[in-house]
N, C-alpha and C. Protein backbone atom coordinates (compact mmCIF):
# COMPACT_ATOMS: atom_id res chain seq x y z
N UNK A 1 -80.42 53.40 51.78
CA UNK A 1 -80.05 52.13 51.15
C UNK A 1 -79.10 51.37 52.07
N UNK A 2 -79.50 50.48 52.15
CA UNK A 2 -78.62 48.93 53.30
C UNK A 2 -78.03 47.97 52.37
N UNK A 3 -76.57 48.28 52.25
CA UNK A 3 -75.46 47.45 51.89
C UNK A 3 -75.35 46.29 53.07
N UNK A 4 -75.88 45.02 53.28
CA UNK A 4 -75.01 43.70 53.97
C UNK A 4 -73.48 43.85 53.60
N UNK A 5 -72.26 43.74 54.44
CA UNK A 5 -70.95 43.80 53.92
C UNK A 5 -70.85 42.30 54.05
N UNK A 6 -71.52 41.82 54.71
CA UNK A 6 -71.38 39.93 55.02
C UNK A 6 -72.31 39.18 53.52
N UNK A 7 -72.72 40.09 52.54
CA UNK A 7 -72.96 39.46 51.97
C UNK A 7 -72.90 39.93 50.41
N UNK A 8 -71.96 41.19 50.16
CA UNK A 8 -71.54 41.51 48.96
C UNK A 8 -69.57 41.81 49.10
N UNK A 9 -69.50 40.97 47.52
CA UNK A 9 -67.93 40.98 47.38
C UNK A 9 -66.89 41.95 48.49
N UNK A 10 -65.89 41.16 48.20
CA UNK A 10 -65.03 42.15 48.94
C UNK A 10 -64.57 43.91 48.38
N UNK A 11 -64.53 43.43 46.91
CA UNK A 11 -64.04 44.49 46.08
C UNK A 11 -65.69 45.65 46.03
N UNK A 12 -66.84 45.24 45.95
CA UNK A 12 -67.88 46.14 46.39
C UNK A 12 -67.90 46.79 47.25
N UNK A 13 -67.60 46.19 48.53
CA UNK A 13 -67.62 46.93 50.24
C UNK A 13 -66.14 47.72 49.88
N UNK A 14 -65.58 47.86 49.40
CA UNK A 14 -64.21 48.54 49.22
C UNK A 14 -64.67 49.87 48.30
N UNK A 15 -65.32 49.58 47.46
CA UNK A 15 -65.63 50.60 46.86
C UNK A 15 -66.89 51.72 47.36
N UNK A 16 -67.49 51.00 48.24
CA UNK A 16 -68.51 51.95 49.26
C UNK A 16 -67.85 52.72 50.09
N UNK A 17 -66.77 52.23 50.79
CA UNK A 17 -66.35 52.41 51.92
C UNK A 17 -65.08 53.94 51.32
N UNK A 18 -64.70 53.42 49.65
CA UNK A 18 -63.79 54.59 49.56
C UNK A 18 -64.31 55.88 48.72
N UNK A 19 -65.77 55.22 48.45
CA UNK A 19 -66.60 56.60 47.74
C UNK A 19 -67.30 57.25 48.78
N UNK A 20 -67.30 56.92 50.21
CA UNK A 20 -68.13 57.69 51.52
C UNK A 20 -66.98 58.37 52.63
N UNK A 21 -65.96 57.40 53.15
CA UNK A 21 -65.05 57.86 54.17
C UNK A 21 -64.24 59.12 53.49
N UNK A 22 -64.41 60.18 53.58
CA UNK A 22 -63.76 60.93 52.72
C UNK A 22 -63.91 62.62 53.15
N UNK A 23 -62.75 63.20 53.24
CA UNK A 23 -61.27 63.20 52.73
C UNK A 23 -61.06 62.26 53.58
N UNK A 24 -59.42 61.70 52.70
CA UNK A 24 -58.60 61.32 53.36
C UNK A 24 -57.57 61.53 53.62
N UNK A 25 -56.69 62.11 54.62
CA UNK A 25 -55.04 62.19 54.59
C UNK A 25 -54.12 61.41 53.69
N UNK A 26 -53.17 61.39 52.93
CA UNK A 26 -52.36 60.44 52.66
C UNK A 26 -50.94 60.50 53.03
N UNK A 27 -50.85 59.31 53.63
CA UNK A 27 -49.18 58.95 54.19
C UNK A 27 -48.56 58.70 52.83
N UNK A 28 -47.56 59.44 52.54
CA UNK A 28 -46.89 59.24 51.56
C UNK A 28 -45.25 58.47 52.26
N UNK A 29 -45.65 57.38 52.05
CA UNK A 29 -44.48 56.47 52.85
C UNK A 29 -43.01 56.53 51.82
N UNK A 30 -42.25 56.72 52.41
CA UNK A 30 -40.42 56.30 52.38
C UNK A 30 -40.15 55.22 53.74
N UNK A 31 -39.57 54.08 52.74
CA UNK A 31 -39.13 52.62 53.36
C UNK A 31 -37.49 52.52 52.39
N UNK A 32 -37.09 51.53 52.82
CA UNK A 32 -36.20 50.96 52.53
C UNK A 32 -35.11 49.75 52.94
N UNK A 33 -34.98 48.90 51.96
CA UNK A 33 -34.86 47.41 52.57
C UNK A 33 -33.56 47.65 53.02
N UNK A 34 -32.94 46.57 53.28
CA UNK A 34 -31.88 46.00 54.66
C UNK A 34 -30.66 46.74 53.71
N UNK A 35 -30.58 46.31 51.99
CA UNK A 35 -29.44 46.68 51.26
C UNK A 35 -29.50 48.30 51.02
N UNK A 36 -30.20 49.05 51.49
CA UNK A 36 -30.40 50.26 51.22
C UNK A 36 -31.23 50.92 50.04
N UNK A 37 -32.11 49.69 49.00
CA UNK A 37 -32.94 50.40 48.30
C UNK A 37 -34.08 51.13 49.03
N UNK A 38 -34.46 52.27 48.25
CA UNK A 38 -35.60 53.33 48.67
C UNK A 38 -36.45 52.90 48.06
N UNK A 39 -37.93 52.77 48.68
CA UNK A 39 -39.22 52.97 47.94
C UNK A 39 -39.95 53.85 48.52
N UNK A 40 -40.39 54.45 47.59
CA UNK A 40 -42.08 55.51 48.04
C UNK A 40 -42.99 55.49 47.37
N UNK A 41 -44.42 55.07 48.10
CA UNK A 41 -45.50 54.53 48.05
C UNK A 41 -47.10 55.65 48.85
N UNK A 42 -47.94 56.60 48.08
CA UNK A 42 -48.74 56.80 48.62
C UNK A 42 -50.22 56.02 49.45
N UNK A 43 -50.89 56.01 50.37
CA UNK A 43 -51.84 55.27 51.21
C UNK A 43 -52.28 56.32 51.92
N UNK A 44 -53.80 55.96 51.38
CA UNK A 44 -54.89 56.60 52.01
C UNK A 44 -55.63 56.42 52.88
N UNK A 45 -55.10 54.82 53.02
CA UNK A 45 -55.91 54.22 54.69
C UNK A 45 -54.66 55.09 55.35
N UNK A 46 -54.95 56.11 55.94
CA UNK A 46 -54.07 56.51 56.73
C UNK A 46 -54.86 57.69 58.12
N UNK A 47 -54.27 57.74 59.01
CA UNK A 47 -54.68 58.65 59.82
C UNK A 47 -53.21 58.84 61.19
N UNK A 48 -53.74 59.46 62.45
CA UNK A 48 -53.07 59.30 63.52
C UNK A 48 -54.13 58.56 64.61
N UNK A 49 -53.41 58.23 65.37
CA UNK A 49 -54.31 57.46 66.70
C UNK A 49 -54.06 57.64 68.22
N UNK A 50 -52.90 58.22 68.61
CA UNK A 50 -52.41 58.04 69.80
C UNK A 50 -51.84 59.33 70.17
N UNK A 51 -51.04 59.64 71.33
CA UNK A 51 -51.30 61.27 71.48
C UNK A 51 -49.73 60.90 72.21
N UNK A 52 -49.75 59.70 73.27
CA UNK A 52 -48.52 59.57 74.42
C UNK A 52 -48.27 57.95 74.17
N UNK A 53 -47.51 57.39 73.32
CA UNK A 53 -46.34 57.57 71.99
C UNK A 53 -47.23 58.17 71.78
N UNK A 54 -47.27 59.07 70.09
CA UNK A 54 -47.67 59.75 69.21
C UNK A 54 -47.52 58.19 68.41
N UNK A 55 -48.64 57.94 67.59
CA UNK A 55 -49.04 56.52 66.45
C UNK A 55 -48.89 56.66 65.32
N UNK A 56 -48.89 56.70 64.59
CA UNK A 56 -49.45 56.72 62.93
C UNK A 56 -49.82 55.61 62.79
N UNK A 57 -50.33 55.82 61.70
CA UNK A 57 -51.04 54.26 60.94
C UNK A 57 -51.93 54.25 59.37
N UNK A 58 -51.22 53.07 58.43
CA UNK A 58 -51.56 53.39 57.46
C UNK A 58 -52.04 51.78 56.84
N UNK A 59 -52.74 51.26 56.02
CA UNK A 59 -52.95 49.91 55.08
C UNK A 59 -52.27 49.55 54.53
N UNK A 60 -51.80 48.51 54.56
CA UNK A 60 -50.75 49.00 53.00
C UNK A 60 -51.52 47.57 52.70
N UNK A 61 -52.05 47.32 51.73
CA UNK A 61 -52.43 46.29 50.14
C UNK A 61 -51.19 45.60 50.08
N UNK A 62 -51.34 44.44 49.27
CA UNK A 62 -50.37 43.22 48.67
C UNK A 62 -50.43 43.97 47.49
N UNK A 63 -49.62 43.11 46.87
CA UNK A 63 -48.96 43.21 44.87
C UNK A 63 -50.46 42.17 44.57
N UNK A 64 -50.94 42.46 43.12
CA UNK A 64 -52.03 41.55 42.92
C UNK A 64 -52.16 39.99 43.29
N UNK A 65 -50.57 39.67 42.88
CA UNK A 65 -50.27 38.15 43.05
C UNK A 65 -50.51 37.89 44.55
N UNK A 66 -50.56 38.97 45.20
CA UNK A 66 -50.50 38.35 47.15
C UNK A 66 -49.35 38.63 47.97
N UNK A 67 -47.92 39.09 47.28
CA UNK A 67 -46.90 39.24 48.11
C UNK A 67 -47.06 40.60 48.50
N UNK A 68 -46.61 40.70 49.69
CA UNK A 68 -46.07 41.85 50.39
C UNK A 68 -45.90 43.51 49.33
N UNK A 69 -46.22 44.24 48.80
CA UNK A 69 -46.02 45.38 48.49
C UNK A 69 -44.34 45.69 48.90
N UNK A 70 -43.72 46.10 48.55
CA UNK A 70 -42.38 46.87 48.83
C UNK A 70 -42.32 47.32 50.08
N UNK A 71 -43.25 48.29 50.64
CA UNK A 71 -43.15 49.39 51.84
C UNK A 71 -43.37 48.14 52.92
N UNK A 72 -44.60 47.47 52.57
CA UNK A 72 -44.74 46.44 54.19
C UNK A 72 -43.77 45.86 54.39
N UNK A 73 -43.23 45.03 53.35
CA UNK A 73 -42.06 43.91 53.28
C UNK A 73 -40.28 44.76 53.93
N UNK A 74 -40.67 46.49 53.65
CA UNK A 74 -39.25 46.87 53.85
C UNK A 74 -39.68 47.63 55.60
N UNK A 75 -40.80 47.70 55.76
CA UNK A 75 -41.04 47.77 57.03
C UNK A 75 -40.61 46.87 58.14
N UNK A 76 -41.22 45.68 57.58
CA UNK A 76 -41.43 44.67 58.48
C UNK A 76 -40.01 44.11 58.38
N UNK A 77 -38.59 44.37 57.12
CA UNK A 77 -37.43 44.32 57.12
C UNK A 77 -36.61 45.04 58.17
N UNK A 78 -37.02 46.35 58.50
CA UNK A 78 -36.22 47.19 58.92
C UNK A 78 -36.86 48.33 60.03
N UNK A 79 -37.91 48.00 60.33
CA UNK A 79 -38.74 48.49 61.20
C UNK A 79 -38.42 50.05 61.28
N UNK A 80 -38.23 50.34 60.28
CA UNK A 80 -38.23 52.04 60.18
C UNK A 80 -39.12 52.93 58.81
N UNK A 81 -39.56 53.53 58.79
CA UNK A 81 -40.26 54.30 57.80
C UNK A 81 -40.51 55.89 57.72
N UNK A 82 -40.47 56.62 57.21
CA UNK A 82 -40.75 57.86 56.62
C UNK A 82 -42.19 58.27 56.63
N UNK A 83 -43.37 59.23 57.13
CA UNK A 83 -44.67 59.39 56.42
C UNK A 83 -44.15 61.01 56.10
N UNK A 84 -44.33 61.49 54.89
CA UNK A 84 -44.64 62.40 54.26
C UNK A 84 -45.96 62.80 53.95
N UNK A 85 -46.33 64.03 54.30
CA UNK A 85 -47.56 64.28 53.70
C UNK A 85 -47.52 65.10 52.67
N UNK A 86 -49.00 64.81 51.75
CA UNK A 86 -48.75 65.60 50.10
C UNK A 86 -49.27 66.98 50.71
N UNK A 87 -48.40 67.93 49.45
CA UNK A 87 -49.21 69.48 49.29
C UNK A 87 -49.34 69.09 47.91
N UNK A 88 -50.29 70.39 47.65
CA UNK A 88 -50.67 70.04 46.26
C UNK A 88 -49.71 70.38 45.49
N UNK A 89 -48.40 71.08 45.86
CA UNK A 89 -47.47 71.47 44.59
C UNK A 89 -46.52 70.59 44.20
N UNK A 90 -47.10 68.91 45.05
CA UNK A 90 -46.05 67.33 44.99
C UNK A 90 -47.47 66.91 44.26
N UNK A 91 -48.60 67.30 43.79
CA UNK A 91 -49.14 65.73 43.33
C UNK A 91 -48.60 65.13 42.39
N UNK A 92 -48.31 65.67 41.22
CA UNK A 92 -48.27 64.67 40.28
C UNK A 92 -46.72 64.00 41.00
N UNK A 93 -45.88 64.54 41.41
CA UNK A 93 -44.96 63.62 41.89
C UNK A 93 -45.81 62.94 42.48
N UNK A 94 -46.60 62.53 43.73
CA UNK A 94 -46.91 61.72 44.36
C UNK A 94 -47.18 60.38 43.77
N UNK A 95 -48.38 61.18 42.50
CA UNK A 95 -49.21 60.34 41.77
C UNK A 95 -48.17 59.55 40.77
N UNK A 96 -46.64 59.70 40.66
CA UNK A 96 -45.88 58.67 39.68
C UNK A 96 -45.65 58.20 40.96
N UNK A 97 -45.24 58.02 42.01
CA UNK A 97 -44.39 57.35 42.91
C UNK A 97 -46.03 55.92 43.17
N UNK A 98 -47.27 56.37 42.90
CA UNK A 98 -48.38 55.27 42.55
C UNK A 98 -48.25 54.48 42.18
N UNK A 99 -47.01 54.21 41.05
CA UNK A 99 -47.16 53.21 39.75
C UNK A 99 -46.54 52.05 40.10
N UNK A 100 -46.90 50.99 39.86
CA UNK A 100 -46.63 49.76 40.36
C UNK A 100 -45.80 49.78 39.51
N UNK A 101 -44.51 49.96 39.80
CA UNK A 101 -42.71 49.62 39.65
C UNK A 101 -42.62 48.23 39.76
N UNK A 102 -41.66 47.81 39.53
CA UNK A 102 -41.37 46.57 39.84
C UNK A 102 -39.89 46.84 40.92
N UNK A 103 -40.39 45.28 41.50
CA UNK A 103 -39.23 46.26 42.86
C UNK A 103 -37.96 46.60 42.47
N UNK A 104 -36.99 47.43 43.47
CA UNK A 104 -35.98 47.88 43.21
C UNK A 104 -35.51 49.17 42.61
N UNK A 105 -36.97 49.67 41.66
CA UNK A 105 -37.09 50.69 40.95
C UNK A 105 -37.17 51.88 42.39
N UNK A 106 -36.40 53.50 41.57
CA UNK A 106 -36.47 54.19 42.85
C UNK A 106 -37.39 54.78 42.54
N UNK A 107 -38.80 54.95 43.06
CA UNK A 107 -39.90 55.76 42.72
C UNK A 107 -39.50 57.54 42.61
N UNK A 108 -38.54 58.14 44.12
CA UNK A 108 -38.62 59.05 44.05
C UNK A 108 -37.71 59.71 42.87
N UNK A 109 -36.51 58.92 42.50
CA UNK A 109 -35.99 59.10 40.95
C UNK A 109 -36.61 59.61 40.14
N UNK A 110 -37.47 58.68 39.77
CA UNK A 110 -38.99 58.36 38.50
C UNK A 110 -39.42 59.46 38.18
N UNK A 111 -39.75 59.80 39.66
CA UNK A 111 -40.72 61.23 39.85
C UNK A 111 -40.19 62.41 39.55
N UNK A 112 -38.45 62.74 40.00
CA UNK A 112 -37.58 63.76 40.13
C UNK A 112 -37.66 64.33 41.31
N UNK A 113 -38.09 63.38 42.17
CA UNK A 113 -38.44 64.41 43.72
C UNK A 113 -36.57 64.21 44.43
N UNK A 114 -36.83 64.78 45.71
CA UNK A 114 -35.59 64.98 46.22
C UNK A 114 -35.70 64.50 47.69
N UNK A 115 -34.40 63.41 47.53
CA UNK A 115 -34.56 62.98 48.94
C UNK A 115 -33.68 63.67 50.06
N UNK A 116 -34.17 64.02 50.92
CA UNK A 116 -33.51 64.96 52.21
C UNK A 116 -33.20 63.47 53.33
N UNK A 117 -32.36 63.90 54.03
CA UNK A 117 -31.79 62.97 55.03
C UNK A 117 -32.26 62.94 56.37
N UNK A 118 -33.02 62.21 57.39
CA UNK A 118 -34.14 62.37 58.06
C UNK A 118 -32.83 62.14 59.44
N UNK A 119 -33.25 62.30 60.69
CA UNK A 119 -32.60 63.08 61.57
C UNK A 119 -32.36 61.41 62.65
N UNK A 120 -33.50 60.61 62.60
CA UNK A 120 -32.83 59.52 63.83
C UNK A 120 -33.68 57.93 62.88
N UNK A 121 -33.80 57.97 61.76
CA UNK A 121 -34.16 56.73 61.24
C UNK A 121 -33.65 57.15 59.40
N UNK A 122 -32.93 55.87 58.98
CA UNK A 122 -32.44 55.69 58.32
C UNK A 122 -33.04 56.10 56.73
N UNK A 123 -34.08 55.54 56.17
CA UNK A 123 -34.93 56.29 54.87
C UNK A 123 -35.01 57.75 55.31
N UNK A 124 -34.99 58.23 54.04
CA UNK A 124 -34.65 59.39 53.59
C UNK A 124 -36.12 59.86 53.74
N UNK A 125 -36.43 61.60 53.73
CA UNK A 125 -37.45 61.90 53.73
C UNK A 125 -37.97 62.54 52.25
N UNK A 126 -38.88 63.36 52.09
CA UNK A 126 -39.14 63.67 50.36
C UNK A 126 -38.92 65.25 51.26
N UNK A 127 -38.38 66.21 49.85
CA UNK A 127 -38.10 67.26 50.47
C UNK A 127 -39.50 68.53 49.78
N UNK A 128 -39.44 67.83 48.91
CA UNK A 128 -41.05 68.95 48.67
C UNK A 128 -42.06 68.60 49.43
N UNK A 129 -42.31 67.85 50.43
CA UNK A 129 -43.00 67.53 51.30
C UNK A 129 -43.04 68.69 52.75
N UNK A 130 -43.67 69.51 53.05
CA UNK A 130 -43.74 70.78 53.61
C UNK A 130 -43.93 69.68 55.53
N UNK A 131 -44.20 68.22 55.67
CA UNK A 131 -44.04 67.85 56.89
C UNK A 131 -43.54 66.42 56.97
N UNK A 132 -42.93 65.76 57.80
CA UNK A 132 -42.26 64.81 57.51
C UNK A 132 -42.37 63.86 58.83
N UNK A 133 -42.73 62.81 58.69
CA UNK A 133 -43.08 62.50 60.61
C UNK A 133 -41.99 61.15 60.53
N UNK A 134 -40.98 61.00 61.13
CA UNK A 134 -40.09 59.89 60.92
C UNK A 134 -40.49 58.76 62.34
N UNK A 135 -40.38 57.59 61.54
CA UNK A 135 -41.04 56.41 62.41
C UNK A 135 -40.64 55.10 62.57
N UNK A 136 -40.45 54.52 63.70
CA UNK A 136 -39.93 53.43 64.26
C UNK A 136 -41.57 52.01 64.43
N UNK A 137 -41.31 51.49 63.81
CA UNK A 137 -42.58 49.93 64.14
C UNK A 137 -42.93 50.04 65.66
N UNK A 138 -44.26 49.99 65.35
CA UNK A 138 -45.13 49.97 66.60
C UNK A 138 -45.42 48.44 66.67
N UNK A 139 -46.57 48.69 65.68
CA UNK A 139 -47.06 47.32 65.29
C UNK A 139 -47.50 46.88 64.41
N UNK A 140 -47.31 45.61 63.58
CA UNK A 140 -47.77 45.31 62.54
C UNK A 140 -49.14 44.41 62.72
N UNK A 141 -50.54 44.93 61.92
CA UNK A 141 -51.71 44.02 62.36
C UNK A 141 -52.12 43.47 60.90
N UNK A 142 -52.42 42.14 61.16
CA UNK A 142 -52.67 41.26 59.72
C UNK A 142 -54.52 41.84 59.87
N UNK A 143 -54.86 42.65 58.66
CA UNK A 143 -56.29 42.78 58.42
C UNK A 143 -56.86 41.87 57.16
N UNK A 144 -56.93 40.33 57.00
CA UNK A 144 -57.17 39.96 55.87
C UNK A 144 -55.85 40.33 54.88
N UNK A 145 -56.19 40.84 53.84
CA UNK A 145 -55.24 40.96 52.81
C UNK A 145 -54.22 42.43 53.00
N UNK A 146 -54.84 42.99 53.89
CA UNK A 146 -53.94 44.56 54.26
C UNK A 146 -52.88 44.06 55.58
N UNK A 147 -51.82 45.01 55.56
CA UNK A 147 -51.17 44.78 56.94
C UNK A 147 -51.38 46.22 57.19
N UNK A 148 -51.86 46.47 58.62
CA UNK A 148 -51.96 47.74 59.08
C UNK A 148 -50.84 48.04 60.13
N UNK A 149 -50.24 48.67 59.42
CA UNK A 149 -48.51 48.93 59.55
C UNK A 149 -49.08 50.65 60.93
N UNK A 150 -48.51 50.66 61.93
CA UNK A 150 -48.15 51.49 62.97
C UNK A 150 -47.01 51.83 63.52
N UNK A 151 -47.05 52.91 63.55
CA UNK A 151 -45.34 53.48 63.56
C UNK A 151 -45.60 54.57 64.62
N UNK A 152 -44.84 54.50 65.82
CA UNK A 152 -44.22 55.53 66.61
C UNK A 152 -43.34 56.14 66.14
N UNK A 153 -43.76 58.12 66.31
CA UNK A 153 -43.31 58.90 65.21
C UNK A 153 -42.04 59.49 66.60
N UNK A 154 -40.87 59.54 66.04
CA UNK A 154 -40.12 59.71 66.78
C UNK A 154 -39.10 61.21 66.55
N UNK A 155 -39.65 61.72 65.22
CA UNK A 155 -39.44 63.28 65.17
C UNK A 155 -40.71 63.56 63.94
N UNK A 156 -40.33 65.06 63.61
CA UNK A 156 -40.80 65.76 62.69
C UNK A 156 -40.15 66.62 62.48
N UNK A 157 -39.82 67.05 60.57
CA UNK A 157 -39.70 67.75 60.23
C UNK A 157 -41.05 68.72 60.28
N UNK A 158 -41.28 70.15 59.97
CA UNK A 158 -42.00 70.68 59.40
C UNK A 158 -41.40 71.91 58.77
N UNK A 159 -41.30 71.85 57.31
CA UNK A 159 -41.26 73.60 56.40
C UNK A 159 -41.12 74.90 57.77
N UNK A 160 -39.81 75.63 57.83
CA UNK A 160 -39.62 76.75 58.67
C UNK A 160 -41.11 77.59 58.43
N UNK A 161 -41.02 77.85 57.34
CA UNK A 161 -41.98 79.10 57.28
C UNK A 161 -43.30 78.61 57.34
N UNK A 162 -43.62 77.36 58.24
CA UNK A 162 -45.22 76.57 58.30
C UNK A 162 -45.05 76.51 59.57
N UNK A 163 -44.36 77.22 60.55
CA UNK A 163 -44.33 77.20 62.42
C UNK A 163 -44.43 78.65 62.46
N UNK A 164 -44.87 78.96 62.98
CA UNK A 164 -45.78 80.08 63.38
C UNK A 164 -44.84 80.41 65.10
N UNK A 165 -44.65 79.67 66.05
CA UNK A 165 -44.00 79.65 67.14
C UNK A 165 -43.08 78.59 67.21
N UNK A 166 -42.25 78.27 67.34
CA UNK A 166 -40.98 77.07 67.61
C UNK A 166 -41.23 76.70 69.33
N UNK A 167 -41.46 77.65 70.00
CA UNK A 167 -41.58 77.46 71.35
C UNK A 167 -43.03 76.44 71.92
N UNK A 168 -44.14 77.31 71.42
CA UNK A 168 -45.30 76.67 71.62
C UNK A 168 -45.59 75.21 70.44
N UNK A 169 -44.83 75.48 69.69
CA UNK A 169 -45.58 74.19 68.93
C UNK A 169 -46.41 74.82 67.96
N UNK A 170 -46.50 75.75 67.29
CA UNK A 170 -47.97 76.21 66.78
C UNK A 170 -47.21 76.00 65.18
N UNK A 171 -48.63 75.36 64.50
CA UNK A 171 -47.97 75.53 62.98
C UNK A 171 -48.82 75.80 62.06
N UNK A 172 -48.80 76.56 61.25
CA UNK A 172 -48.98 77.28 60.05
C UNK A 172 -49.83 76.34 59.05
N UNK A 173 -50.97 75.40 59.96
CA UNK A 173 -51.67 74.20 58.96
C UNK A 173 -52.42 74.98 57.48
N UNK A 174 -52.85 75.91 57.22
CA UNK A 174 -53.41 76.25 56.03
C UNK A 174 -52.13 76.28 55.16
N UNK A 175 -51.22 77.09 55.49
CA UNK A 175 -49.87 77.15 54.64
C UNK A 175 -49.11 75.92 54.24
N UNK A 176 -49.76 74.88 54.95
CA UNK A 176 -48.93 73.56 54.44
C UNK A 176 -49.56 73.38 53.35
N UNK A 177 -50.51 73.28 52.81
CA UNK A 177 -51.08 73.51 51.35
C UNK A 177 -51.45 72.35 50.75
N UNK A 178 -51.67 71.43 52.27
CA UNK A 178 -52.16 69.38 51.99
C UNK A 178 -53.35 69.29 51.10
N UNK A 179 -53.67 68.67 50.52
CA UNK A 179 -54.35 67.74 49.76
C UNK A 179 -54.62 66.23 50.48
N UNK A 180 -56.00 65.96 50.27
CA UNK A 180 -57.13 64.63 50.60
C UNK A 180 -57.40 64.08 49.57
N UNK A 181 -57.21 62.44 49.62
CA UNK A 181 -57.63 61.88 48.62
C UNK A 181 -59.51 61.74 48.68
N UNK A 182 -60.08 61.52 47.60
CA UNK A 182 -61.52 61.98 47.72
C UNK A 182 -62.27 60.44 46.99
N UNK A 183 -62.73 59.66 46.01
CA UNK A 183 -63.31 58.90 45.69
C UNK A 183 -62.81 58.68 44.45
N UNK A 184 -62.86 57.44 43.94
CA UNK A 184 -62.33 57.22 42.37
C UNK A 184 -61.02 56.10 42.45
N UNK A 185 -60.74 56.55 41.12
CA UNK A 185 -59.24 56.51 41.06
C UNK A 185 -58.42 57.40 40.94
N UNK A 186 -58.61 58.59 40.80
CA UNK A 186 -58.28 60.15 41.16
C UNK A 186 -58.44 61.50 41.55
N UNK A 187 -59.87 60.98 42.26
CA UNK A 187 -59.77 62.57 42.95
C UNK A 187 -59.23 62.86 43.90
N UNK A 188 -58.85 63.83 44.09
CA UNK A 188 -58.04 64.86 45.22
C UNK A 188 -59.40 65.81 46.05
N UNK A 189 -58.61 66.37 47.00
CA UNK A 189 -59.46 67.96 47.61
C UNK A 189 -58.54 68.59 48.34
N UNK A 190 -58.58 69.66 47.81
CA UNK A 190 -57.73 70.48 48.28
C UNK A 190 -58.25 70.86 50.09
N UNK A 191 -57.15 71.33 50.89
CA UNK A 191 -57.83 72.11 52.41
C UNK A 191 -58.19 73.38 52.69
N UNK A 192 -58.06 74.19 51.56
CA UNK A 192 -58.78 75.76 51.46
C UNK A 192 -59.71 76.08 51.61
N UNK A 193 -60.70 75.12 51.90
CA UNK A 193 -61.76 75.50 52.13
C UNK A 193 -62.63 74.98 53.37
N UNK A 194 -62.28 76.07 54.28
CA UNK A 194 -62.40 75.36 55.97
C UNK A 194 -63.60 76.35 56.42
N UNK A 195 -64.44 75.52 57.45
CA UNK A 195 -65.13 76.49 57.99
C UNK A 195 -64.70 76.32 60.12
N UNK A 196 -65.37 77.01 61.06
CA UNK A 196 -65.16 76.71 61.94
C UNK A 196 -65.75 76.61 62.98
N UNK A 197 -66.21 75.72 64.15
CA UNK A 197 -67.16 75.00 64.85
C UNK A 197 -66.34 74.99 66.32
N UNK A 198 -66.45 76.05 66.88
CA UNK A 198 -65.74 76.19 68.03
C UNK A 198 -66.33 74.78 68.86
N UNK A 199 -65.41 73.96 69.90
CA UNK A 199 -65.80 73.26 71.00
C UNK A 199 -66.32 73.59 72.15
N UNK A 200 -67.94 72.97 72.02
CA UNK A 200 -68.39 73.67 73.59
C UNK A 200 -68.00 73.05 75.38
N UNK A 201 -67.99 73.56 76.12
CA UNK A 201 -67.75 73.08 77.59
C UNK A 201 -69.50 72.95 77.45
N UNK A 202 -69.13 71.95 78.71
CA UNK A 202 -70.94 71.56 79.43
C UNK A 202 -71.56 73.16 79.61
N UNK A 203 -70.80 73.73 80.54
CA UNK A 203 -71.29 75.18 81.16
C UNK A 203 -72.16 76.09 79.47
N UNK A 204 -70.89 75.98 78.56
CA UNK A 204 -71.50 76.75 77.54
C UNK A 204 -72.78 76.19 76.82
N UNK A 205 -72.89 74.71 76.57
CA UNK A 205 -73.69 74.00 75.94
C UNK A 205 -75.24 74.14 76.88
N UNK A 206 -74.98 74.38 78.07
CA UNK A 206 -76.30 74.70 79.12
C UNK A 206 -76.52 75.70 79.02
N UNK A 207 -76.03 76.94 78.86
CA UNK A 207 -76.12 78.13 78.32
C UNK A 207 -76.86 78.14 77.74
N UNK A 208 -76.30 77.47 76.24
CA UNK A 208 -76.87 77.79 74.80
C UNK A 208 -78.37 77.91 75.25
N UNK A 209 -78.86 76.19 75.58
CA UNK A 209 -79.91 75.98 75.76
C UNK A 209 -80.91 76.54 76.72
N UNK A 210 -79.98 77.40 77.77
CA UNK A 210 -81.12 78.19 78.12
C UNK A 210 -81.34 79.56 77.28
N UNK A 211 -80.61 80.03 76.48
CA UNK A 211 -80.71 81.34 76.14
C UNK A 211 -81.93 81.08 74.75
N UNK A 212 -81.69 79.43 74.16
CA UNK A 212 -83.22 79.66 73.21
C UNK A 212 -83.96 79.07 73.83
């Protein structure tokens, strides 16, 4: 079946695009404006992009009326931000910090989550959050009605007992215990269920093919 996106609604192609691209990571953002209010806001347009800076990058949506959402507006205030990622033993916290508050409100309050104090940028991090990537404005890109907010990640927390080596870098990704947003207005997927697809070199991939 052939969806035209040049020629069905915007809100249709949105809903194709979030019942197929899937899992998705979610940046569970901590911002906060110039006076020191906190907001936290989950986004599923999210991924990484860059390796040397290290990137992030997430969508962030307007308020229905068209203004700025909280997180862009305290971004683009203060060019600093928080990404937290969910485990599943934060969703339903995650899922209140969702609710369109009206500004000023502290989401992570709401929720009862706990804010930990992040190491070289000012918003606080979430502490049931098992990884924490703290971030300075890269760049802000106008996509239509989204601003696709990019942040050079300038540390990380990660949960002690989710590093496996401190020296090498190695970390304990099944034990972080993340959750993907999946299609709807609420499904989840858990990451327990992995399989594995080693990467071939040319040499091995010529192999293969001569050995069948």
């Amino acid at each position: 079946m052939l969806f035209d996106f040049e020629t069905l609604a915007p809100q249709d192609c949105y809903k194709l695009v979030v019942s197929s691209v899937v899992p998705r990571p979610i940046a569970w953002v901590v911002s906060q404006d110039a006076q020191g209010h906190v907001n936290a806001a989950p986004y599923s347009f999210f991924n990484a992009f860059s390796d040397n800076p290290v990137v992030v990058g997430f969508g962030a949506g307007p308020r229905p009326e068209g203004a700025l959402k909280d997180t862009a507006a305290n971004i683009r205030e203060t060019g600093e931000f928080v990404v937290n990622l969910v485990p599943e033993s934060a969703v339903q916290g995650m899922n209140v910090t969702a609710i369109d508050f009206p500004a000023g409100v502290d989401e992570l309050a709401e929720a009862g989550l706990t804010k930990a104090p992040s190491a070289k940028v000012k918003p606080p991090r979430i502490a049931e959050s098992p990884v924490a990537l703290e971030c300075v404005t890269f760049q802000l890109v106008p996509a239509g009605r989204h601003t696709i907010v990019l942040g050079r990640v300038v540390a990380v927390h990660i949960k002690d007992d989710c590093v496996l080596d401190v020296a090498k870098c190695y970390v304990d990704t099944p034990k972080l215990g993340l959750v993907g947003r999946m299609h709807g207005r609420g499904w989840y997927t858990r990451t327990t269920d992995r399989f594995e697809v080693p990467r071939l070199s040319v040499a091995e991939w010529e192999a293969k093919k001569a050995a069948e």
